[in-house]
PDB file of N, CA and C in Angstrom:
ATOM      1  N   UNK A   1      48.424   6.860  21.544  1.00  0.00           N
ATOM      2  CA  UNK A   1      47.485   6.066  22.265  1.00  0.00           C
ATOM      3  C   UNK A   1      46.110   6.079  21.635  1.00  0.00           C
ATOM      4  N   UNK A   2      45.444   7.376  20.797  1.00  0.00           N
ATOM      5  CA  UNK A   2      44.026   7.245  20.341  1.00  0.00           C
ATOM      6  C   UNK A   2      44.331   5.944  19.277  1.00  0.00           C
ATOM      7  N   UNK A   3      45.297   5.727  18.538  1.00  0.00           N
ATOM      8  CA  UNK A   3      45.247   4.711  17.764  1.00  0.00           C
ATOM      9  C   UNK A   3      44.834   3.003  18.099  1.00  0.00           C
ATOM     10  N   UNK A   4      45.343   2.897  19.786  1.00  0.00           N
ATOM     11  CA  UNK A   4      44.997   2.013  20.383  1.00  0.00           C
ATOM     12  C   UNK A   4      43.597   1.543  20.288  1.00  0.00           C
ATOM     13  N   UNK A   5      42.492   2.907  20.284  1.00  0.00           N
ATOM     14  CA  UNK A   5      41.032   2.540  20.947  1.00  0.00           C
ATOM     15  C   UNK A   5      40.623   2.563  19.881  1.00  0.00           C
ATOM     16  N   UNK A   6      39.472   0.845  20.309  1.00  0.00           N
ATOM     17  CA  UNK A   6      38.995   0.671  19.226  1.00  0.00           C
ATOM     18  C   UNK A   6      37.993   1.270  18.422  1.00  0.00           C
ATOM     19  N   UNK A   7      37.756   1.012  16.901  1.00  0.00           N
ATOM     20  CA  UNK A   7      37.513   1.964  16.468  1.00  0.00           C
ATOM     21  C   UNK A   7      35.910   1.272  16.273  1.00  0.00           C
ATOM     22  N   UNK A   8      35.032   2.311  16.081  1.00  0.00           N
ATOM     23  CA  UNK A   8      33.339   1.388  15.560  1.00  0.00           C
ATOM     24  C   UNK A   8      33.339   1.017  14.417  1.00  0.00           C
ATOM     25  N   UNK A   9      32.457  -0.095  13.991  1.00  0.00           N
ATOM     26  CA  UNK A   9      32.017  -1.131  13.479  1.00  0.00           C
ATOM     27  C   UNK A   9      31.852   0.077  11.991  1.00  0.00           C
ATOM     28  N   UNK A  10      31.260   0.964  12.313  1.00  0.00           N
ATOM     29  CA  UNK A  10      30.950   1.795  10.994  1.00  0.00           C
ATOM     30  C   UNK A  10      31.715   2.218  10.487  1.00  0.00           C
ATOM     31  N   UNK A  11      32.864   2.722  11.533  1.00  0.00           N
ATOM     32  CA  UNK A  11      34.296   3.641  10.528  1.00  0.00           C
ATOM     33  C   UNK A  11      34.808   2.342   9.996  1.00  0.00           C
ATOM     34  N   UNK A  12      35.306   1.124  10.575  1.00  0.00           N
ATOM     35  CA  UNK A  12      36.191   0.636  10.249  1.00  0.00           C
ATOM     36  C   UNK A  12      36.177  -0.578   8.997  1.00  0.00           C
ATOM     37  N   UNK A  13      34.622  -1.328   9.007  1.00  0.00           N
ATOM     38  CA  UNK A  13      34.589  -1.710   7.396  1.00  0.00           C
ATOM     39  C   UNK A  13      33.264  -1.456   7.166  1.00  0.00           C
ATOM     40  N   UNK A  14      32.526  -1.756   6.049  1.00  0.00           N
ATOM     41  CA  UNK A  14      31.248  -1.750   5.723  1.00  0.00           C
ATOM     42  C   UNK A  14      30.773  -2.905   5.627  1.00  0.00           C
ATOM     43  N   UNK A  15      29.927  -3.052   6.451  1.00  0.00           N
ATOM     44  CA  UNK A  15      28.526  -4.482   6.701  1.00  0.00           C
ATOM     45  C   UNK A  15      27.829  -4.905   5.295  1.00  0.00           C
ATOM     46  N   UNK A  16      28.670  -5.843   4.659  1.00  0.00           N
ATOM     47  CA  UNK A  16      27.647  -6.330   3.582  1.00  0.00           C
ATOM     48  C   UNK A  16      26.743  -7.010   3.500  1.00  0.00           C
ATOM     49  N   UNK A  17      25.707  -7.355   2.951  1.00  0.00           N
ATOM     50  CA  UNK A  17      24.675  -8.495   2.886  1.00  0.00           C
ATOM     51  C   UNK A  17      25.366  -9.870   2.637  1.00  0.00           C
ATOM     52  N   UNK A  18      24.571 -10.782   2.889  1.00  0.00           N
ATOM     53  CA  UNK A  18      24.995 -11.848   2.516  1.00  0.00           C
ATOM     54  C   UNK A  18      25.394 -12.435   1.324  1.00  0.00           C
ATOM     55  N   UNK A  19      24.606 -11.878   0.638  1.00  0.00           N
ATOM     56  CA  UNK A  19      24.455 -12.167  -1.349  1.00  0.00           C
ATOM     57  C   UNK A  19      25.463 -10.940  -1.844  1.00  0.00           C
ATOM     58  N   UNK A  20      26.678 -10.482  -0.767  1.00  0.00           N
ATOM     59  CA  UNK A  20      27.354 -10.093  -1.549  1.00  0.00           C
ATOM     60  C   UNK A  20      28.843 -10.513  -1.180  1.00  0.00           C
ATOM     61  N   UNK A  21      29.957 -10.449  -2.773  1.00  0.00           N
ATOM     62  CA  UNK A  21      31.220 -10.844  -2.257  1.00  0.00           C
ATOM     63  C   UNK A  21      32.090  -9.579  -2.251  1.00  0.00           C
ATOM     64  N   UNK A  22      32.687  -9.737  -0.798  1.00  0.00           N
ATOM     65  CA  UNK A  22      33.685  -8.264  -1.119  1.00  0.00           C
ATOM     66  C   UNK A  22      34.861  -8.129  -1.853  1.00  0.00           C
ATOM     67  N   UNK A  23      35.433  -6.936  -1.974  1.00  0.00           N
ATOM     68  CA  UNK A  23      36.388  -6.565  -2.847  1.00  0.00           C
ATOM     69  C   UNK A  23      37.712  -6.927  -2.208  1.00  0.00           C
ATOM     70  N   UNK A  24      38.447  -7.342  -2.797  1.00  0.00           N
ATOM     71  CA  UNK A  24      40.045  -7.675  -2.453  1.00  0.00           C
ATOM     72  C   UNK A  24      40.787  -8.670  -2.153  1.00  0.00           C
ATOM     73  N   UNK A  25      39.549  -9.771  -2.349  1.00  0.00           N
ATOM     74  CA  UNK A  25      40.338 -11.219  -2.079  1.00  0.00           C
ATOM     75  C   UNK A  25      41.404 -11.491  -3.279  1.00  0.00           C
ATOM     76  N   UNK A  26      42.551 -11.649  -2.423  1.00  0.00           N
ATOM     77  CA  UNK A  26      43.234 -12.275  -3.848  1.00  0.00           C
ATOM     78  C   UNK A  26      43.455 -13.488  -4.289  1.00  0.00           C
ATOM     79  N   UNK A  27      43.389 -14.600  -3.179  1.00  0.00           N
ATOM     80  CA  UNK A  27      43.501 -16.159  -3.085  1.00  0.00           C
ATOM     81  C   UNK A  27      42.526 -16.576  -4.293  1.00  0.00           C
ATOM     82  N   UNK A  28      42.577 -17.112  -5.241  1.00  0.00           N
ATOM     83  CA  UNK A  28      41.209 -17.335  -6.000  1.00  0.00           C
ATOM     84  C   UNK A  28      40.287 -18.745  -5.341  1.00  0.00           C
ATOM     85  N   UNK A  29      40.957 -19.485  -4.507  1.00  0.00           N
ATOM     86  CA  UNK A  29      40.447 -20.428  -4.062  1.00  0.00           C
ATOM     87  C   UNK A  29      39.237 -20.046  -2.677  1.00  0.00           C
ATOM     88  N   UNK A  30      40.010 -18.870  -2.164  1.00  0.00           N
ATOM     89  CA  UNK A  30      39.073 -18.329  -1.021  1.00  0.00           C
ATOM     90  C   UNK A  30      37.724 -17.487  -1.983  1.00  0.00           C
ATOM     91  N   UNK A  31      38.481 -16.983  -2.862  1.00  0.00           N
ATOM     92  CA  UNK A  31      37.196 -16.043  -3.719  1.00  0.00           C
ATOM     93  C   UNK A  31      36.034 -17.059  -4.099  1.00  0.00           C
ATOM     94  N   UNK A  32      36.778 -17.929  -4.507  1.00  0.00           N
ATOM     95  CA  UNK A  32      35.423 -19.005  -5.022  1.00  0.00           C
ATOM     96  C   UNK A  32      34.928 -19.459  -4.094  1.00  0.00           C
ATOM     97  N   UNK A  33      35.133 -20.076  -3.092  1.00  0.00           N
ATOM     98  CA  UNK A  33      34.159 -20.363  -2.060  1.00  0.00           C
ATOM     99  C   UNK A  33      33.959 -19.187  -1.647  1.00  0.00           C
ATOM    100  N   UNK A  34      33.697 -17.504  -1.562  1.00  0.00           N
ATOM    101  CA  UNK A  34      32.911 -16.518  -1.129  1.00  0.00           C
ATOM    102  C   UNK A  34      32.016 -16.796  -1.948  1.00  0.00           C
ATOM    103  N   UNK A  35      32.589 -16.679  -3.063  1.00  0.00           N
ATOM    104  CA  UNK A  35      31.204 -16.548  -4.648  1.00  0.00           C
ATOM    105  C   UNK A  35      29.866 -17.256  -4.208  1.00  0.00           C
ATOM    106  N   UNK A  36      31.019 -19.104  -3.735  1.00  0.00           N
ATOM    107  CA  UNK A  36      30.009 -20.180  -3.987  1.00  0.00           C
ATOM    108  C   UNK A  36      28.896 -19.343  -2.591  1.00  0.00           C
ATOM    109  N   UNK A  37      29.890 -19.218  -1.147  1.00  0.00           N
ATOM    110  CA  UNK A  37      28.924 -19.069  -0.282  1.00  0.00           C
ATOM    111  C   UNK A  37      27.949 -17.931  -0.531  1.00  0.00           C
ATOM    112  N   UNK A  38      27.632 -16.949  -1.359  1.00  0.00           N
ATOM    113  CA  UNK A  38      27.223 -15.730  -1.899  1.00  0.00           C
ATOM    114  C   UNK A  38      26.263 -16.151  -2.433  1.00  0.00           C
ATOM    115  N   UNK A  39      25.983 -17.081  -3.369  1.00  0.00           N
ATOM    116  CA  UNK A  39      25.518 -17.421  -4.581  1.00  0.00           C
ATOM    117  C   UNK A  39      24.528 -18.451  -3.510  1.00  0.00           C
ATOM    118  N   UNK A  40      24.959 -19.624  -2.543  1.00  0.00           N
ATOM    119  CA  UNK A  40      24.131 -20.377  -1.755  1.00  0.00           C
ATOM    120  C   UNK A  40      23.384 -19.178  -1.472  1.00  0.00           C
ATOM    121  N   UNK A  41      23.327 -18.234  -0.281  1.00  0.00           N
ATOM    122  CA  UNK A  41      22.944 -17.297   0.590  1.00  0.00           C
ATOM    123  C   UNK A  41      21.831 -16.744  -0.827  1.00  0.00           C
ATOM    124  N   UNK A  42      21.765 -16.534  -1.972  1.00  0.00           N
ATOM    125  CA  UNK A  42      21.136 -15.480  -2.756  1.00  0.00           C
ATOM    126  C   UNK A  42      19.768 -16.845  -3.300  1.00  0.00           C
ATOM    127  N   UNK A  43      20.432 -17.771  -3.382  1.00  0.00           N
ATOM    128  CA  UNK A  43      19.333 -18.939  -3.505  1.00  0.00           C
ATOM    129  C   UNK A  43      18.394 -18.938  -2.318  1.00  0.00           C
ATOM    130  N   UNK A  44      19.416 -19.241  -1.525  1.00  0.00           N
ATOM    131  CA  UNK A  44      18.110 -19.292   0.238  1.00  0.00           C
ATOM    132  C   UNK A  44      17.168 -18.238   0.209  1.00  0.00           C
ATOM    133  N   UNK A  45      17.641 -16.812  -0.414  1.00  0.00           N
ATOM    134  CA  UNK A  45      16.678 -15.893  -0.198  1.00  0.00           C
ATOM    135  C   UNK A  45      15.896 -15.949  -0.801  1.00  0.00           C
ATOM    136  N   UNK A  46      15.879 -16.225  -2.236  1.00  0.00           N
ATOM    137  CA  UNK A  46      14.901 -16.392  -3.198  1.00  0.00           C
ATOM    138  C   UNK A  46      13.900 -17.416  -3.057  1.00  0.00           C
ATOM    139  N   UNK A  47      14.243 -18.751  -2.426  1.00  0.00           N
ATOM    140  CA  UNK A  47      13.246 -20.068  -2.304  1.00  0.00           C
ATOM    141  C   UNK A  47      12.682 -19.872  -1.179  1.00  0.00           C
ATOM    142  N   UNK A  48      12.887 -18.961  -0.136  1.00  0.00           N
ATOM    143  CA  UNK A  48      12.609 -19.371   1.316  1.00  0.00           C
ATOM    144  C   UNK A  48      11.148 -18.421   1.144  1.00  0.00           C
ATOM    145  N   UNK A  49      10.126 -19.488   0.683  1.00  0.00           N
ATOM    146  CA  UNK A  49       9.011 -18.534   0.353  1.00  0.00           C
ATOM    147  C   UNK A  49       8.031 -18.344   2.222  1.00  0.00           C
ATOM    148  N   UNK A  50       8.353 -19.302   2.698  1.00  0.00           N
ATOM    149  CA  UNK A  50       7.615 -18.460   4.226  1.00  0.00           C
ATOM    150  C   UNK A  50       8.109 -17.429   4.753  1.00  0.00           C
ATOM    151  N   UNK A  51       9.770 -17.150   4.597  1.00  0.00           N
ATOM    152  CA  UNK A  51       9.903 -16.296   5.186  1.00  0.00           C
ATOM    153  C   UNK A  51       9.720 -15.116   4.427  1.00  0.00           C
ATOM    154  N   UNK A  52       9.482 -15.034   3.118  1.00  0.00           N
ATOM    155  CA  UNK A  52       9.468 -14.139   1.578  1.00  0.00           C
ATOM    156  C   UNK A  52       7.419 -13.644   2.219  1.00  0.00           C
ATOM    157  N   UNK A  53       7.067 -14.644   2.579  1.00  0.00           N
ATOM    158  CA  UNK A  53       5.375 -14.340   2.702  1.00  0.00           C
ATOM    159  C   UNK A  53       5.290 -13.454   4.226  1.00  0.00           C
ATOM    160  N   UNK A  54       6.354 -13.904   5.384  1.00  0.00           N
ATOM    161  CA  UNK A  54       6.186 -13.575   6.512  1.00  0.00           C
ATOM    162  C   UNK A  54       6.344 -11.664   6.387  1.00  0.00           C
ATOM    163  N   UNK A  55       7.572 -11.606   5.833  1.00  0.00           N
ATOM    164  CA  UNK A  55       8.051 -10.398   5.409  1.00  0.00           C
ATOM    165  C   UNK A  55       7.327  -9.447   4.641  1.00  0.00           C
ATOM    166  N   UNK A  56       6.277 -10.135   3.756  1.00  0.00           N
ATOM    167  CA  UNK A  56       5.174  -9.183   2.689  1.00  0.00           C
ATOM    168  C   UNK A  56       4.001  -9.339   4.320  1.00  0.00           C
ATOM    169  N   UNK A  57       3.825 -10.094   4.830  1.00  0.00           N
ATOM    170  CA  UNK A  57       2.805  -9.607   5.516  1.00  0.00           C
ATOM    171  C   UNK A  57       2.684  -8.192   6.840  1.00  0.00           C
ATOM    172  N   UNK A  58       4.076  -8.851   7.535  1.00  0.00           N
ATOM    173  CA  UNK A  58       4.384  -7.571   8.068  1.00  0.00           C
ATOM    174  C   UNK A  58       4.245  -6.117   7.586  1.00  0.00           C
ATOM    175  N   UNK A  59       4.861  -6.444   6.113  1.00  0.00           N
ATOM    176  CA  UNK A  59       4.954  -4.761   5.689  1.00  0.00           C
ATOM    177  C   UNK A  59       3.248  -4.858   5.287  1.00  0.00           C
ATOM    178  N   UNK A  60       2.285  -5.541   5.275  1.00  0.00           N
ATOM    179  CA  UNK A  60       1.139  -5.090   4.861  1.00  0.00           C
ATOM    180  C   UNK A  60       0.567  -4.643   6.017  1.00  0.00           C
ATOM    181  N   UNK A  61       0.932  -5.047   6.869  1.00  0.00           N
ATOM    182  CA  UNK A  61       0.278  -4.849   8.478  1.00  0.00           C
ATOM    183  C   UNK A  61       0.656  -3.505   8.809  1.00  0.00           C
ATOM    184  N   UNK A  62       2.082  -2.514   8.734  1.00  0.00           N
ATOM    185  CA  UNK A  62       2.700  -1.761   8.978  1.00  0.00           C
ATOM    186  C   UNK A  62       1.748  -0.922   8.239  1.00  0.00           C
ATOM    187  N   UNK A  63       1.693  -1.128   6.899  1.00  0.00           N
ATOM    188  CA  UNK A  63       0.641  -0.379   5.950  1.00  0.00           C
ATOM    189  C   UNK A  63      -0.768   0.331   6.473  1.00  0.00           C
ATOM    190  N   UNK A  64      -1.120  -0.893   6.733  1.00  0.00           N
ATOM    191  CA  UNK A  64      -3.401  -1.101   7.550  1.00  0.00           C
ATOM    192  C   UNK A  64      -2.799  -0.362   8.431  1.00  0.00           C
ATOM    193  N   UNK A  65      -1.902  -0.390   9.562  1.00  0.00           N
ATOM    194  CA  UNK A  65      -1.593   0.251  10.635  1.00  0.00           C
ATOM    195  C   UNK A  65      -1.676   1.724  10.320  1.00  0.00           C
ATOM    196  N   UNK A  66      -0.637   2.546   9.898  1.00  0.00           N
ATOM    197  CA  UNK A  66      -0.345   3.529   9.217  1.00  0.00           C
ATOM    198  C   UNK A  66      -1.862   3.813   8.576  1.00  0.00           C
ATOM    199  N   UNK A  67      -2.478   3.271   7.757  1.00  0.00           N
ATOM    200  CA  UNK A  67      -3.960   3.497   7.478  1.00  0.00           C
ATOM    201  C   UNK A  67      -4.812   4.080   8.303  1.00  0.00           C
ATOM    202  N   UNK A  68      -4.857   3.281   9.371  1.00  0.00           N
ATOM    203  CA  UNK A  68      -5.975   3.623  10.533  1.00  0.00           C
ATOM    204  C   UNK A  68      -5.457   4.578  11.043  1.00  0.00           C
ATOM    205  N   UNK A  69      -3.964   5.139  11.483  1.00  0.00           N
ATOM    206  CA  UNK A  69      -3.634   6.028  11.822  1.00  0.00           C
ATOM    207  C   UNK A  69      -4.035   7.460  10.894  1.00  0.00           C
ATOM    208  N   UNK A  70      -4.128   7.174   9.970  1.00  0.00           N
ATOM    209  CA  UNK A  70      -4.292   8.377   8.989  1.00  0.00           C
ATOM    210  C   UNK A  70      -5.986   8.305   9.147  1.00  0.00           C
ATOM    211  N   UNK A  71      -6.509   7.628   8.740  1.00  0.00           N
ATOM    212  CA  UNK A  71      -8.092   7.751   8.368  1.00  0.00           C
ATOM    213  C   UNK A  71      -8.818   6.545   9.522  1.00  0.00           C
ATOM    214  N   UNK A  72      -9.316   7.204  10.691  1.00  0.00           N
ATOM    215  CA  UNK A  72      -9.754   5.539  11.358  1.00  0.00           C
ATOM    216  C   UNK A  72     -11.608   5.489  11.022  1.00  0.00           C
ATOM    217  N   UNK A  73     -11.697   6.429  10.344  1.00  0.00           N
ATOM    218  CA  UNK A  73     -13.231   6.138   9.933  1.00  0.00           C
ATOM    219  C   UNK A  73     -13.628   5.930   8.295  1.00  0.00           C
ATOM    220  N   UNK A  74     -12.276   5.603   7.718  1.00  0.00           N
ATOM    221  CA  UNK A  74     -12.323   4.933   6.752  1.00  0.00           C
ATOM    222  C   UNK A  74     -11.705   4.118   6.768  1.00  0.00           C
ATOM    223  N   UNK A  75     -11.292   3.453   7.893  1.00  0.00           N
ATOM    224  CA  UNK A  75     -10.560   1.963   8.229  1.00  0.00           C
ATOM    225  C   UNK A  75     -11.886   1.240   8.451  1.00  0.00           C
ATOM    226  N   UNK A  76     -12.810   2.259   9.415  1.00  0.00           N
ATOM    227  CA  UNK A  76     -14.180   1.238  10.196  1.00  0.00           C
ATOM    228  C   UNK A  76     -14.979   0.867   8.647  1.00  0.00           C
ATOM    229  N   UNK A  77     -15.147   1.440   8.194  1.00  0.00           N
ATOM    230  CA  UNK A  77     -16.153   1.837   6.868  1.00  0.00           C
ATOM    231  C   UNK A  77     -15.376   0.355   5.728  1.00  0.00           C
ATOM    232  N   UNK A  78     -13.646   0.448   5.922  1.00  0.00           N
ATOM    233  CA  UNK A  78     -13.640  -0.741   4.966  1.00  0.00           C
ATOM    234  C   UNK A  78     -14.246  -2.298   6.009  1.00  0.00           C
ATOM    235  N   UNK A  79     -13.765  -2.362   7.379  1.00  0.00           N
ATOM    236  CA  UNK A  79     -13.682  -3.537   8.045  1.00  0.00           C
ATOM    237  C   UNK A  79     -15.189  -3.612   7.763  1.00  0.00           C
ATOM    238  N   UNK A  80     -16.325  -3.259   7.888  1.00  0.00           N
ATOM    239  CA  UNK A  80     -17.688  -3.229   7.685  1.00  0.00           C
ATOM    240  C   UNK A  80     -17.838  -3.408   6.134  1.00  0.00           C
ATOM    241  N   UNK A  81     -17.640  -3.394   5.215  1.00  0.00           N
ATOM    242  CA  UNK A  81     -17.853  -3.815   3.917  1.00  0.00           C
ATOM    243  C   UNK A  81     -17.449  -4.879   3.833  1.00  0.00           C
ATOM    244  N   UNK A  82     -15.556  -5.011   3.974  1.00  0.00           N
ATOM    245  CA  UNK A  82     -15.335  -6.627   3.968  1.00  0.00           C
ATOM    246  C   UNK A  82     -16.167  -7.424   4.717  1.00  0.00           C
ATOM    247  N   UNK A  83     -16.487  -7.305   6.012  1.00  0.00           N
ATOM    248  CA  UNK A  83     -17.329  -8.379   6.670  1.00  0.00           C
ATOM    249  C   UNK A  83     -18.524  -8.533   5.881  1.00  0.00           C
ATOM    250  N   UNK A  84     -19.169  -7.455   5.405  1.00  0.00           N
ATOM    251  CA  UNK A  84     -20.261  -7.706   4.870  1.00  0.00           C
ATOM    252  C   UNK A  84     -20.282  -9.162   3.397  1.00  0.00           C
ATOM    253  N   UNK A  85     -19.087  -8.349   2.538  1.00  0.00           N
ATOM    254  CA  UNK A  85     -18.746  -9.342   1.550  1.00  0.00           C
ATOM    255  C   UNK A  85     -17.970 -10.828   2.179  1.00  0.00           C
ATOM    256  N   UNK A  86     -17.527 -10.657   3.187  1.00  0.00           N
ATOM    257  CA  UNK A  86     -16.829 -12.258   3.908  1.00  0.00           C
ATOM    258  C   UNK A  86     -18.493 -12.635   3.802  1.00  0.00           C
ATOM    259  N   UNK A  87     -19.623 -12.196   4.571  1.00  0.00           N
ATOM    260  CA  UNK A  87     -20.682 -12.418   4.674  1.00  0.00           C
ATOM    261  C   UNK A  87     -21.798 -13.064   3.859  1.00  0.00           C
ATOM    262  N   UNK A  88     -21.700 -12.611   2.806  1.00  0.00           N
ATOM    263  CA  UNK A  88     -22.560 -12.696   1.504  1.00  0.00           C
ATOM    264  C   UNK A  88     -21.921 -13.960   0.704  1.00  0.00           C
ATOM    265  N   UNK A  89     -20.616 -13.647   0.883  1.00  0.00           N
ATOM    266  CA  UNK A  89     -19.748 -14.677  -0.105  1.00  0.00           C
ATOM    267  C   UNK A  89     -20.401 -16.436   1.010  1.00  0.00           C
ATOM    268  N   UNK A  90     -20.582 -16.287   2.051  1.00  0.00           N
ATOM    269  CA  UNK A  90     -20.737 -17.357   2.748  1.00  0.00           C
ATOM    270  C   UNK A  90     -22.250 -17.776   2.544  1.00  0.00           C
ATOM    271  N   UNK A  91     -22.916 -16.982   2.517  1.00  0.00           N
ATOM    272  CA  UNK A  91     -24.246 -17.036   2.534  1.00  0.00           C
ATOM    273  C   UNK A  91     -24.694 -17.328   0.914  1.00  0.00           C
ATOM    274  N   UNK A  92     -24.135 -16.862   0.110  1.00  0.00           N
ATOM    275  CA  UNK A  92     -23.969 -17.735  -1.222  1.00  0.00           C
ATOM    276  C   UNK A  92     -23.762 -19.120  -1.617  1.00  0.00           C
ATOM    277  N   UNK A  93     -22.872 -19.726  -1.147  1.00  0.00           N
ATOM    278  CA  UNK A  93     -22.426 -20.572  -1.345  1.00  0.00           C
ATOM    279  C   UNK A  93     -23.132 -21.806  -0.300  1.00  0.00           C
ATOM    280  N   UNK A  94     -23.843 -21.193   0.687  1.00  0.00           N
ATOM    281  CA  UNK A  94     -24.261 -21.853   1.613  1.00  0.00           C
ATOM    282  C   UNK A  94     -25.686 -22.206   0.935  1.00  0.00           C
ATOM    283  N   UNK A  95     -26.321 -20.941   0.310  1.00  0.00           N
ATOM    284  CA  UNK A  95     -27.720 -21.297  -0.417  1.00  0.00           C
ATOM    285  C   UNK A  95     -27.644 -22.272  -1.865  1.00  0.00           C
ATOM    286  N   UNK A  96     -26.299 -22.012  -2.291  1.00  0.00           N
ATOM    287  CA  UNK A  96     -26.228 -22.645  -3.484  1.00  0.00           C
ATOM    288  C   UNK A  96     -26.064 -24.425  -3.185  1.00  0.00           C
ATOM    289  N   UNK A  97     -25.197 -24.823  -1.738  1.00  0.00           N
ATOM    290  CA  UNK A  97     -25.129 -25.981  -1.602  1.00  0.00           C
ATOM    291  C   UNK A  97     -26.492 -26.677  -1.231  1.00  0.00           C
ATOM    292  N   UNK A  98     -26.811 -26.222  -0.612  1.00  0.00           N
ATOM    293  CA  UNK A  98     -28.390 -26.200  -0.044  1.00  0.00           C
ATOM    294  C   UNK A  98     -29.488 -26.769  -1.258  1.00  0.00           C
ATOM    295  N   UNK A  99     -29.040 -26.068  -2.180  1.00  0.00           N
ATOM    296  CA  UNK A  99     -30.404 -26.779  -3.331  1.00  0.00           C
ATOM    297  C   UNK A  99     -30.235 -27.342  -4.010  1.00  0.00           C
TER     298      UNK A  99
END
């Protein structure tokens, strides 16, 4: 009867990514459309640049986060410089249009 119950997702195969084809097809007609669908899936990942930008921003956020957690008075010390330079950079360009 233990053979009956089902078994988890982890013992019983391994979860591949999309951009990959598994081992043991023997049909070559099914293999090639894995390949082809493998090979689509590895393109999408590579072109899909919003979600490629969404993904670098998060982990930069996770980063600053983790930052302030470690040092929050050298988090205040950068946000106060950048503003200063957001600042200057505006006020430059504002005097330069100006004359």
């Amino acid at each position: 009867m233990s053979s009956d119950a089902p078994v988890p997702l982890s013992k019983s195969r391994v979860v591949l990514p999309r951009t990959a084809v598994p081992f043991g097809i023997d049909d070559p007609v099914e293999h090639a459309r894995t390949e082809l669908k493998a090979a689509l899936a590895a393109i999408e990942e590579k072109a899909n640049v919003p979600r490629r930008v969404g993904i670098a921003v998060d982990d930069g956020i996770d980063k600053a986060r983790a930052f302030q957690r470690r040092n929050p008075a050298l988090t205040a010390v950068a946000v106060i410089a950048g503003a200063v330079a957001v600042g200057a950079a505006v006020w430059g360009f504002v005097r330069l249009y100006t004359r």
